[in-house]
Protein backbone atom coordinates (compact mmCIF):
# COMPACT_ATOMS: atom_id res chain seq x y z
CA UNK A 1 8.28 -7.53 -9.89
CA UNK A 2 11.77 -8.11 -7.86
CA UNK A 3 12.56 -11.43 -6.05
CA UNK A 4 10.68 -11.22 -2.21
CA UNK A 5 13.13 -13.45 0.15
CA UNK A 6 11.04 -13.83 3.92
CA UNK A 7 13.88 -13.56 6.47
CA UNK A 8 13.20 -15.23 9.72
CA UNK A 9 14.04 -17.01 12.72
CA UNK A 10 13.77 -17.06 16.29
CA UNK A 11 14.40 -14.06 19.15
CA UNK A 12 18.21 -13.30 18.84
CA UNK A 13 19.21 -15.83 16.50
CA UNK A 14 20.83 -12.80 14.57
CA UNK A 15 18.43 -12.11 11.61
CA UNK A 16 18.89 -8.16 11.53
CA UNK A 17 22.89 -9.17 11.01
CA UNK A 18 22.07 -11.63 8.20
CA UNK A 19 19.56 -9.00 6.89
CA UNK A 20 22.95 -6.31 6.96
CA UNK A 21 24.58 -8.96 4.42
CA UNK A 22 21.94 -9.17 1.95
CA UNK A 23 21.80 -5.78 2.13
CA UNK A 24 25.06 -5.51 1.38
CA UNK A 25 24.99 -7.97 -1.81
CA UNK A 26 22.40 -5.47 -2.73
CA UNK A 27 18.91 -6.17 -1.49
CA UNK A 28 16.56 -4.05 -0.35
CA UNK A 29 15.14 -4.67 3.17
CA UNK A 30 11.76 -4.38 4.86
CA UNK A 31 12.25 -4.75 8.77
CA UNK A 32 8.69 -5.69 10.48
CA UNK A 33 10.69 -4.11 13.62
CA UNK A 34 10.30 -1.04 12.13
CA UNK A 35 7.14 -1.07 10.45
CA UNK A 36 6.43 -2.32 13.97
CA UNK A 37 7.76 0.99 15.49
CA UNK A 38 6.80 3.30 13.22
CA UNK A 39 3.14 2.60 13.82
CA UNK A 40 3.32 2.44 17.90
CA UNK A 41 4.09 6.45 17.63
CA UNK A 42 2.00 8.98 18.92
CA UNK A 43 -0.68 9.95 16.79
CA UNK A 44 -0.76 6.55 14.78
CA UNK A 45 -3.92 5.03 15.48
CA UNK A 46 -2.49 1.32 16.36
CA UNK A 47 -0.88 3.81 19.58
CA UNK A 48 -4.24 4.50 20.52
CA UNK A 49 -5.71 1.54 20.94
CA UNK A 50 -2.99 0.13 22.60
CA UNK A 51 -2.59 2.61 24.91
CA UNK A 52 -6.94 2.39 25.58
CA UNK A 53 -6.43 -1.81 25.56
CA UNK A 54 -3.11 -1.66 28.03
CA UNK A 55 -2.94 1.80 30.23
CA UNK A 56 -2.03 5.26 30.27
CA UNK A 57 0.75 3.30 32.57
CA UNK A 58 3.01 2.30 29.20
CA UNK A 59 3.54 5.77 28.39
CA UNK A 60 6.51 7.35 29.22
CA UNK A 61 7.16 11.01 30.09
CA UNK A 62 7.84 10.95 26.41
CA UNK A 63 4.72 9.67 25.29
CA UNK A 64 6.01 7.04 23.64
CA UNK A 65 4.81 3.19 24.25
CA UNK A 66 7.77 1.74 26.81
CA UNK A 67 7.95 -1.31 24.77
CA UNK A 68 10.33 -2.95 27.39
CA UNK A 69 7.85 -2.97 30.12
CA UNK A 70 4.28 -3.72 27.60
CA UNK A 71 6.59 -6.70 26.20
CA UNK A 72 7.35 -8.14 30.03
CA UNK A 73 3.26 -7.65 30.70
CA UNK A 74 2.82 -9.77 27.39
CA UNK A 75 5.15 -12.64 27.17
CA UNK A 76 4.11 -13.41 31.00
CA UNK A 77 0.17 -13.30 29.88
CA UNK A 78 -0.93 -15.13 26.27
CA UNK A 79 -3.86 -13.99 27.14
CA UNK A 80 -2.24 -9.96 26.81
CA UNK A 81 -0.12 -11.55 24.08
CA UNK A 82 -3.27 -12.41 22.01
CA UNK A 83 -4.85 -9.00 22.57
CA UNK A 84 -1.95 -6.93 21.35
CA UNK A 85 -1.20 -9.09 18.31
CA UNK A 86 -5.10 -8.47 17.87
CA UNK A 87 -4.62 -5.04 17.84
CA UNK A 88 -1.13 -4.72 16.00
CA UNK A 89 -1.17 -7.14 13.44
CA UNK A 90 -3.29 -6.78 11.14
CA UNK A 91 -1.72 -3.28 10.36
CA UNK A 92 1.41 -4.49 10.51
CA UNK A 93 0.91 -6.81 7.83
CA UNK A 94 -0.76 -4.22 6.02
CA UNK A 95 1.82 -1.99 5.97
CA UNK A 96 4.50 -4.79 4.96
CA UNK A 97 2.21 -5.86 1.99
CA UNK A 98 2.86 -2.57 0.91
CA UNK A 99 6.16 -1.83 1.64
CA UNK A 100 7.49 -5.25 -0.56
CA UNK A 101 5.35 -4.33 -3.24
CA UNK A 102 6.70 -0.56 -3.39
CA UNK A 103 10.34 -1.60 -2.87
CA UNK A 104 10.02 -4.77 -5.36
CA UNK A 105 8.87 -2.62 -8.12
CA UNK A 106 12.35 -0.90 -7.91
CA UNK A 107 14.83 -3.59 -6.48
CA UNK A 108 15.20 -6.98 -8.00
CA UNK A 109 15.46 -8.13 -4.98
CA UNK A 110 13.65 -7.38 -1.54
CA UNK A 111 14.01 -9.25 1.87
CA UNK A 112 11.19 -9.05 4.42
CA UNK A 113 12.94 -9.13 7.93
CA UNK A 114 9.70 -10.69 10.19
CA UNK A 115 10.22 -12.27 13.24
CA UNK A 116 6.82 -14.29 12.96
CA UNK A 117 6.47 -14.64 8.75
CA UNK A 118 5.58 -18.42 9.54
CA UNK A 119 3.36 -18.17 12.73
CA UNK A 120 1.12 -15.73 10.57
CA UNK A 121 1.04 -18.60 7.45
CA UNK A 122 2.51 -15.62 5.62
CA UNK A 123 5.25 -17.89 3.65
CA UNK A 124 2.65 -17.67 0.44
CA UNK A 125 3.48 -13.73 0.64
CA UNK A 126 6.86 -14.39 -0.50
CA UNK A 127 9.29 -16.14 -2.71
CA UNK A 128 11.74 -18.05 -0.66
CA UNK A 129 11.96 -18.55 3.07
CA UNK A 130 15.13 -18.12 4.67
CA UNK A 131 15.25 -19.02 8.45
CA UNK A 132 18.27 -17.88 10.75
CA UNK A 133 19.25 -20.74 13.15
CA UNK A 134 21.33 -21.25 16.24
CA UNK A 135 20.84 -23.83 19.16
CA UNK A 136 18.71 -23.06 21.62
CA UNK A 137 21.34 -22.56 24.59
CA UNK A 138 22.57 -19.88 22.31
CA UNK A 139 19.38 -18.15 21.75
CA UNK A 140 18.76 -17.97 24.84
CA UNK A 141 22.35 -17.36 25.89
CA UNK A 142 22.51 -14.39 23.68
CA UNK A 143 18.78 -12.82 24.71
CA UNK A 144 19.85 -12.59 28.36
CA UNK A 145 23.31 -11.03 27.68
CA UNK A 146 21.61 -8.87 24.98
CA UNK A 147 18.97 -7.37 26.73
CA UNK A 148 20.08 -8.34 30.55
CA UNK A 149 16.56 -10.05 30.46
CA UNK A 150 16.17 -12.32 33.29
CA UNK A 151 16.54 -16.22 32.35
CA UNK A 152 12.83 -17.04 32.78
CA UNK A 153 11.84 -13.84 30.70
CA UNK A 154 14.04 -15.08 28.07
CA UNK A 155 12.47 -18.52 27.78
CA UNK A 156 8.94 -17.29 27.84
CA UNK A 157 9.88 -14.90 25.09
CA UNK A 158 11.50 -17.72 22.98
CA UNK A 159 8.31 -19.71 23.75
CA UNK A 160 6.37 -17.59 22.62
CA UNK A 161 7.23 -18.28 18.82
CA UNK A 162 6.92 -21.21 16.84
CA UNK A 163 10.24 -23.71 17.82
CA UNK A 164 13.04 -22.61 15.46
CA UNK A 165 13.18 -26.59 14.37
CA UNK A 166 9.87 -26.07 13.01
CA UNK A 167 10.69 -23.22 10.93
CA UNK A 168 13.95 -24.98 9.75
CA UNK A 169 11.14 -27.71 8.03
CA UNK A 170 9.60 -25.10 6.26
CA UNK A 171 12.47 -23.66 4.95
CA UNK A 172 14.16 -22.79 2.08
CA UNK A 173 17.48 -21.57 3.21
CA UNK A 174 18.78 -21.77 6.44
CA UNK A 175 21.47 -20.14 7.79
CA UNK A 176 23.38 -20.93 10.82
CA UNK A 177 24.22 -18.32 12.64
CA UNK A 178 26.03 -19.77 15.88
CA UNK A 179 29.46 -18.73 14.79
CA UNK A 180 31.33 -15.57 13.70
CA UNK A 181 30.06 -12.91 12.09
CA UNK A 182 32.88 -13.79 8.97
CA UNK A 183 31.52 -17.66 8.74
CA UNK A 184 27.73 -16.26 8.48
CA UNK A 185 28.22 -14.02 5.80
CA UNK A 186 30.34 -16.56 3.97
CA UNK A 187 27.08 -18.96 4.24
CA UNK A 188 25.00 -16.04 2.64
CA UNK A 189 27.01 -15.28 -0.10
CA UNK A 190 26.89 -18.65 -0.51
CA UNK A 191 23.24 -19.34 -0.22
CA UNK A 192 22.66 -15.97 -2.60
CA UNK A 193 24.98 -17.45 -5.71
CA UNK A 194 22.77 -20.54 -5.26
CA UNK A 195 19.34 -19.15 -4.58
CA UNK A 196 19.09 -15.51 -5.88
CA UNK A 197 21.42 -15.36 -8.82
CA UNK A 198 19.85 -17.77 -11.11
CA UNK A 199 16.98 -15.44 -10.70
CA UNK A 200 18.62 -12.61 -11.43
CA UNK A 201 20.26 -14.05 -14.49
């Protein structure tokens, strides 16, 4: 069994570009985004439920889940937060569990890319943590220009998760991620010649 690295961080702190440079140094990556995704697709049977729980009214003409406006409903209601993570989670997870153990059979080593590894006490399901870090006038900075959410949106999102200072206690690695792109991946070379290769070895 291959290495299992738990990427994470807060909203927008730039974990799916960290992710893109352990990929590169040749990890194999399992995004909860997508696994996320793929199961919110017509015919899946975490769509159903969610579509019975919240209303034919998050369907598009597509009939797929608008995920934009079911996220707005969400963040602005714990109380609809709770319910969907009810209903999504615990397949979710499933799914991961067996996506890492497929993919660390054949890599040596496989990075789990998910959002909320600590808020589920799911740090046991892997081998090091890694948290992605920037301040929080960044975060937020980058959420509203990312997504032209609206500032109060933004904060309730970031809210919503466990404070990034608390993850950086828990962690293993972190990587700041507040300045270029070239100055990140230099940190996670760095951090995988300290962390990963005497594994490897």
């Amino acid at each position: 069994m291959g290495l299992v690295i738990g990427l994470t961080g807060g909203i927008a702190t730039g974990k799916t570009t960290v992710a893109e440079f352990l990929g590169e140094l040749g990890a194999a990556l399992v995004d909860a985004d997508v696994v996320s995704r793929d199961l919110m697709r017509p015919g899946c049977p975490v769509y159903a439920e969610v579509v019975r729980s919240f209303g034919q009214d998050i369907v598009s003409a597509g009939r797929e889940i608008d995920r934009e406006l079911l996220g707005r409903r969400v963040f602005a209601d714990p109380t609809l937060l709770e319910r969907l993570n009810a209903i999504t989670h615990p397949a979710i997870w499933a799914e991961l569990d067996r996506r890492v153990a497929e993919s660390s059979r054949r890599s040596s080593v496989t990075v789990l890319v998910a959002p909320l590894l600590l808020e589920h006490g799911a740090a046991e399901r892997v081998d090091q943590v890694w948290v992605v870090w920037v301040p929080p006038e960044v975060q937020e900075e980058r959420l509203t220009g990312r997504d032209h959410r609206r500032r109060e949106d933004a904060r309730a999102r970031i809210a919503s998760q466990m404070p990034l200072e608390e993850k950086v206690a828990l962690a293993d690695v972190v990587i700041d991620n507040s300045a270029d792109r070239a100055a990140t991946r230099d940190q996670v070379r760095r951090a995988w010649a300290a962390h990963v290769e005497p594994f490897l070895q």
